[in-house]
Structures are given as structure tokens and as C-alpha cells.
N, C-alpha and C. Protein backbone atom coordinates (compact mmCIF):
# COMPACT_ATOMS: atom_id res chain seq x y z
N UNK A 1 26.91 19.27 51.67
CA UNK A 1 25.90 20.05 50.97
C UNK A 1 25.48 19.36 49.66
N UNK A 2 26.55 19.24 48.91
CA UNK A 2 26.28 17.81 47.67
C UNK A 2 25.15 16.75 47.86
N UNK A 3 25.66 16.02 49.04
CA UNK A 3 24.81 15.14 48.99
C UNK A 3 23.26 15.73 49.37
N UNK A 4 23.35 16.25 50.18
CA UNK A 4 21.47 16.75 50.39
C UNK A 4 21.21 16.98 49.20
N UNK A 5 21.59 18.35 48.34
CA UNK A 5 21.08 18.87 46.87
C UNK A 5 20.69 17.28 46.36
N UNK A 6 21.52 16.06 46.34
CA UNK A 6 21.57 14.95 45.61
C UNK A 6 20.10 14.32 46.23
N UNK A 7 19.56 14.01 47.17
CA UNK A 7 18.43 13.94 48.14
C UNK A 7 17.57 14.37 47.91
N UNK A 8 17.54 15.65 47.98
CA UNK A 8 16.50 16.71 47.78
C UNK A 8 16.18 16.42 46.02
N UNK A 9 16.47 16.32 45.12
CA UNK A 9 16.51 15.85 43.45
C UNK A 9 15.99 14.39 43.53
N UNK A 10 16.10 13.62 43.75
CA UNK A 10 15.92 12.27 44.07
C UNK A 10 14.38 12.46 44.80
N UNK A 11 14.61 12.81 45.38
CA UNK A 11 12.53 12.95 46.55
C UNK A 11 11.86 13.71 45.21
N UNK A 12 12.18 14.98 45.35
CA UNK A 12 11.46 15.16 43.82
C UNK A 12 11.56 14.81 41.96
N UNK A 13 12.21 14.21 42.35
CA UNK A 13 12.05 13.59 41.07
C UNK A 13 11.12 11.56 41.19
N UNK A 14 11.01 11.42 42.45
CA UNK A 14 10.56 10.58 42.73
C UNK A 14 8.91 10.51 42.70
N UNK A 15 8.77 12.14 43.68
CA UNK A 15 7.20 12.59 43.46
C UNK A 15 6.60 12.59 42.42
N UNK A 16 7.43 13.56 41.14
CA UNK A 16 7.12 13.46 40.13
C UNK A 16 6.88 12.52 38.94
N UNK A 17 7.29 11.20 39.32
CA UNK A 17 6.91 10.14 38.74
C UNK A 17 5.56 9.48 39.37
N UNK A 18 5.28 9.35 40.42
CA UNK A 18 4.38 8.92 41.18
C UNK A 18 3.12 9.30 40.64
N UNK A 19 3.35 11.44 40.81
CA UNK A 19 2.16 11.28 39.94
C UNK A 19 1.96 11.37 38.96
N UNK A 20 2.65 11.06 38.01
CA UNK A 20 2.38 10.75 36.24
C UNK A 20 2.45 9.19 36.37
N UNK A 21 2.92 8.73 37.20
CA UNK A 21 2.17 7.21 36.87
C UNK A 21 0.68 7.13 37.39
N UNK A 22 0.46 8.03 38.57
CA UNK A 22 -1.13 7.71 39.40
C UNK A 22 -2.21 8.53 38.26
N UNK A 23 -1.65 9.54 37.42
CA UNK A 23 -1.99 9.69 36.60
C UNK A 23 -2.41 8.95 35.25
N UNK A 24 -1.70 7.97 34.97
CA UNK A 24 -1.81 6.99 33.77
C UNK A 24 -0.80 7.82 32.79
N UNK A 25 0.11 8.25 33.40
CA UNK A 25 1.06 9.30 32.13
C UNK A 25 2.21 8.63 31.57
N UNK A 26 2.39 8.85 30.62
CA UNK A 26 4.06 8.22 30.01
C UNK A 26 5.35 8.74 31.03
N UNK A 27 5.83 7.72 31.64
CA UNK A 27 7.03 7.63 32.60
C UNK A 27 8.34 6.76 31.76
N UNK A 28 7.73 6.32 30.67
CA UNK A 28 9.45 5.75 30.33
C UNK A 28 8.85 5.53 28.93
N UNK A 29 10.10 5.28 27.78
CA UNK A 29 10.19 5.07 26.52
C UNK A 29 9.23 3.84 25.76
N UNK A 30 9.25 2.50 27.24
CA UNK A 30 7.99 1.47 26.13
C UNK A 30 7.41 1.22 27.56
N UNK A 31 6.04 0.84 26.99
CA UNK A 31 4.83 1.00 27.91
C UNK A 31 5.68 -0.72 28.25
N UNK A 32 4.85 -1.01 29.30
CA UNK A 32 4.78 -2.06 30.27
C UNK A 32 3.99 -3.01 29.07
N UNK A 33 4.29 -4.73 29.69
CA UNK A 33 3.85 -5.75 28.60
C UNK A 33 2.40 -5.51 28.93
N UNK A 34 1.56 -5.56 27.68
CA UNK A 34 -0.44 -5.49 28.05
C UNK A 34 -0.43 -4.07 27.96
N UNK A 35 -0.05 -3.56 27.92
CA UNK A 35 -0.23 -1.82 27.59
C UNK A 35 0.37 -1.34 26.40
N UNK A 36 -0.21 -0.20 25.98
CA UNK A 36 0.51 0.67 25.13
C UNK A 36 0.02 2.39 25.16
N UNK A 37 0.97 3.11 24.70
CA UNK A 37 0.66 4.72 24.83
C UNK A 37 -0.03 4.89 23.86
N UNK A 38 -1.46 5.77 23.99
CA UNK A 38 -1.90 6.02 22.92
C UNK A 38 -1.21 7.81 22.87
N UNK A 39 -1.95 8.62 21.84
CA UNK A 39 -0.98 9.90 21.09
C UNK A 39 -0.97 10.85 22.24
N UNK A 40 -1.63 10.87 23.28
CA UNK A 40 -1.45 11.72 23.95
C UNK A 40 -0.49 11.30 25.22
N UNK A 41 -0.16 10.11 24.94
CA UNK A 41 0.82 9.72 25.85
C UNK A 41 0.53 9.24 27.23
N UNK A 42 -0.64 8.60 27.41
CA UNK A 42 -1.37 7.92 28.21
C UNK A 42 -1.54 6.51 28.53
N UNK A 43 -1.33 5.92 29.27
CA UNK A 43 -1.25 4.36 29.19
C UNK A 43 -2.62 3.64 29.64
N UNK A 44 -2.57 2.72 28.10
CA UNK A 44 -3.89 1.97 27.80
C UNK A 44 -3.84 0.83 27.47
N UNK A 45 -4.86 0.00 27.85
CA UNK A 45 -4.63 -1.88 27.54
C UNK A 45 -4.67 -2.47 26.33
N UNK A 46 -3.97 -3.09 26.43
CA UNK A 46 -3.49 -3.80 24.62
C UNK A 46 -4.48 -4.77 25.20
N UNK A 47 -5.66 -5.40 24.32
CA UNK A 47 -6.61 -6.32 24.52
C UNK A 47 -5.70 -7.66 24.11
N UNK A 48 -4.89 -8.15 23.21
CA UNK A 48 -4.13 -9.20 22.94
C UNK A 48 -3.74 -9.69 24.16
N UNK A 49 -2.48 -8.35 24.08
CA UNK A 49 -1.19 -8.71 25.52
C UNK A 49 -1.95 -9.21 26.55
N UNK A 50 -3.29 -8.30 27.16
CA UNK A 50 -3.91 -8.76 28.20
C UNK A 50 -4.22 -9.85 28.11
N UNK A 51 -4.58 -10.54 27.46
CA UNK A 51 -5.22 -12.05 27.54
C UNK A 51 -3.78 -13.29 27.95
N UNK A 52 -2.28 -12.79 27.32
CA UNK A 52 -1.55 -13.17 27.29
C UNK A 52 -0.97 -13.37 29.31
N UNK A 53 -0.97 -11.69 29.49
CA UNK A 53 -1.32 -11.59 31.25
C UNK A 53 -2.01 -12.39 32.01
N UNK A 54 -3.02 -12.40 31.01
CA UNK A 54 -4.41 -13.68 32.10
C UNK A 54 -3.50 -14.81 32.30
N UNK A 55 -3.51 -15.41 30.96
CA UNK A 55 -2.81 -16.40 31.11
C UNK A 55 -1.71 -16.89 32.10
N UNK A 56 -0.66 -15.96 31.86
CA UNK A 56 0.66 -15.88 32.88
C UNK A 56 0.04 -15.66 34.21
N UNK A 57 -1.04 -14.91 34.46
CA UNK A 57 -1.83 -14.96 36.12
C UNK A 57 -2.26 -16.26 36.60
N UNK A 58 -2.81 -16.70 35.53
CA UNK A 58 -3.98 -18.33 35.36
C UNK A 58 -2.94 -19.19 36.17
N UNK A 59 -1.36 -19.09 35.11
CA UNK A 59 -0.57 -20.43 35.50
C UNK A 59 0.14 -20.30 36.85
N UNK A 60 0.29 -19.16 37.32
CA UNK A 60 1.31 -18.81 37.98
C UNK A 60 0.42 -19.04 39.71
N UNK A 61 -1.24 -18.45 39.27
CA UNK A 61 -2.03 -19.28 40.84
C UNK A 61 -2.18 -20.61 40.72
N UNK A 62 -1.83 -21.13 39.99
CA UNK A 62 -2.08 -22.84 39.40
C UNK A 62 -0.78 -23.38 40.10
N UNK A 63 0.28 -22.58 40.35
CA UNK A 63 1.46 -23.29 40.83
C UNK A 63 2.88 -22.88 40.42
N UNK A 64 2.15 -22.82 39.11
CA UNK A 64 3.90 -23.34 38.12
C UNK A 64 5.02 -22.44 38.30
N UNK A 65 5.78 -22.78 37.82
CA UNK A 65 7.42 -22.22 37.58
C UNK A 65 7.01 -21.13 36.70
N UNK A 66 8.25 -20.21 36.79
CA UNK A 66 8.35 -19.03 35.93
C UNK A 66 8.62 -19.93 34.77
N UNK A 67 9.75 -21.17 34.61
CA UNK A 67 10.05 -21.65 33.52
C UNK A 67 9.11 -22.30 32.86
N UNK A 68 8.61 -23.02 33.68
CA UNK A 68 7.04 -23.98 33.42
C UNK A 68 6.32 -22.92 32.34
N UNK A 69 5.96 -22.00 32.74
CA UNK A 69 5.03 -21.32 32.43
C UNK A 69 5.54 -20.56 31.47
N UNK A 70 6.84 -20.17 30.83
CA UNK A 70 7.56 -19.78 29.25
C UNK A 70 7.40 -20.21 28.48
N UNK A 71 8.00 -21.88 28.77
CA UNK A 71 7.61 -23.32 28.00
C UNK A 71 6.07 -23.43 27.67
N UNK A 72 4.78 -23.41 28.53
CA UNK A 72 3.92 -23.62 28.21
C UNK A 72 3.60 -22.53 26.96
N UNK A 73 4.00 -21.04 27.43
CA UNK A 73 3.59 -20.38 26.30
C UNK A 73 4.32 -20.34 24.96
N UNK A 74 5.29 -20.81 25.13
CA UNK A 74 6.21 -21.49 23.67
C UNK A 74 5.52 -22.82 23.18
N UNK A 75 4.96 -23.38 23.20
CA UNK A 75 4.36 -24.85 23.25
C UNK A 75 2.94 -24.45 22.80
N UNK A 76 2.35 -23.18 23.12
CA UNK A 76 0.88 -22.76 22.20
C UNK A 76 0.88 -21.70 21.70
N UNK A 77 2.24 -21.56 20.86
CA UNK A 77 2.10 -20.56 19.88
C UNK A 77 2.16 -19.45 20.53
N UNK A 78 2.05 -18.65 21.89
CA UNK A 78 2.35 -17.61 22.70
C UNK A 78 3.61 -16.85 21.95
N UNK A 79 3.86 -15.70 21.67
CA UNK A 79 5.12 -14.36 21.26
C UNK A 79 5.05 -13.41 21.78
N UNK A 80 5.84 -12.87 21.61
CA UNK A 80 6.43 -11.54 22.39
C UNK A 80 6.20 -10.20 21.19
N UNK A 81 6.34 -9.31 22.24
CA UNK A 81 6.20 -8.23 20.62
C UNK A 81 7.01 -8.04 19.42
N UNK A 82 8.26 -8.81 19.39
CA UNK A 82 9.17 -8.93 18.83
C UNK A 82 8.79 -10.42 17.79
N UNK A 83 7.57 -10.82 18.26
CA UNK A 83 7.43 -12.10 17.19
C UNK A 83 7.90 -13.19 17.78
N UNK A 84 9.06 -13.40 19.20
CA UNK A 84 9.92 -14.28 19.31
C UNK A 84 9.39 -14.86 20.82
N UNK A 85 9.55 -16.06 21.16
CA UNK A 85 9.08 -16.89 21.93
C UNK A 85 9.34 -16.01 23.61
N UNK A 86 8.65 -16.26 24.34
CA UNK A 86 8.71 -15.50 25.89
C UNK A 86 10.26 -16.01 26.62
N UNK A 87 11.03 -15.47 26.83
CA UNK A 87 12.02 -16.26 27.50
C UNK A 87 11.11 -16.40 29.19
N UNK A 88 12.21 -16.47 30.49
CA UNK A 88 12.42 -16.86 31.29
C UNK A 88 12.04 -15.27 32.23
N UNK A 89 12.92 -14.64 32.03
CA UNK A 89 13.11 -13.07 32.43
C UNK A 89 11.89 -12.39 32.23
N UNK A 90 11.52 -12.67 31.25
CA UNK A 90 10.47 -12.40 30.46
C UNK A 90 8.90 -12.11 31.00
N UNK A 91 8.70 -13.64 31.32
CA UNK A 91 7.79 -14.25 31.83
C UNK A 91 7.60 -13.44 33.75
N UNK A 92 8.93 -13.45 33.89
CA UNK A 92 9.03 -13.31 35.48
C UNK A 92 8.75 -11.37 35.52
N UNK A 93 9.19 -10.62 34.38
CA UNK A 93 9.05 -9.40 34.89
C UNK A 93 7.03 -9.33 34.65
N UNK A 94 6.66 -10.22 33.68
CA UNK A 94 5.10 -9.59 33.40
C UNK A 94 4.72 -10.62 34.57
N UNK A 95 5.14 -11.73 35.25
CA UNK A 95 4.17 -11.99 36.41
C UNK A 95 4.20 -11.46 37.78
N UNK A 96 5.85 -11.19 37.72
CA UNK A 96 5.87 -9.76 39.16
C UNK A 96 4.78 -8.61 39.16
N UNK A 97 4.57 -8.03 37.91
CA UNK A 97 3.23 -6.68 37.67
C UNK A 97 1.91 -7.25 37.41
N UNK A 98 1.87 -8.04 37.38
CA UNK A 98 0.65 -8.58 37.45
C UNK A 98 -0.27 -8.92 38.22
């Protein structure tokens, strides 16, 4: 019986993300890289980050390595929101969503 109740919580709590994301709604604490929440808690495009996205799209149909393509953006001044150079991980979670 546990486990179903556990099932049954899980499907709906699953739905319920689905549609607050198909929504454009706040689903977690920091927006995705190229986005940010504005006050009503809605997710909207950071015009910077996006260009930063292009980029990581640009290199990544061009060929290159996830690493290739960290390095390149360490090498032209490219940062993270933290100010600090793109690692590896980095690079690979914003070109998987992309």
C-alpha cells in the first residue's frame, strides 16, 4: 500500500511540474543559464546569457568538444554569473538545454 501512495505522489507531483514549467512558472530556486525570474515568478530571457547560449550552440554544431568549447570561452573573456570562467560541467549542462 506504501509503495502505490509513493506512486500515486510522484505522478502527481510530476504533473504538477509539467504544468508550471509549460506554463513558464518558477519550478526551482535559480532559473536555468539565459534566463531569469522576473517578480512574478515567471521565466524570462537574460539577453547577455543568451548570446553566451548562441555561442555554446554556434560551437557545439561546428563540432567541438564540451572542453574545446569552455576553453574557447575562457580565452574571450566569456563568465559565468559568478564572474568566474565556464568550467567543463558547465558548458555541458547549458549545451544539453539548448
Amino acid at each position: 500500500m506504501s509503495q502505490w501512495e509513493r506512486e500515486v505522489i510522484a505522478e502527481r507531483t510530476k504533473t504538477a511540474l509539467s504544468v508550471k514549467r509549460d506554463k513558464g512558472q518558477r519550478i526551482s530556486r535559480h532559473a536555468p543559464y539565459g534566463f531569469y525570474f522576473n517578480k512574478e515568478g515567471n521565466l524570462c530571457e537574460d539577453a547577455d546569457e543568451q548570446q553566451v547560449v548562441s555561442k555554446i550552440r554556434e560551437l557545439k554544431s561546428q563540432g567541438h568538444s564540451i572542453r574545446a568549447i569552455a576553453e574557447h570561452l575562457e580565452s574571450n573573456g566569456y563568465r559565468n554569473r559568478a564572474g568566474n570562467p565556464f568550467g567543463v560541467k558547465e558548458v555541458w549542462v547549458i549545451a544539453k538545454a539548448a
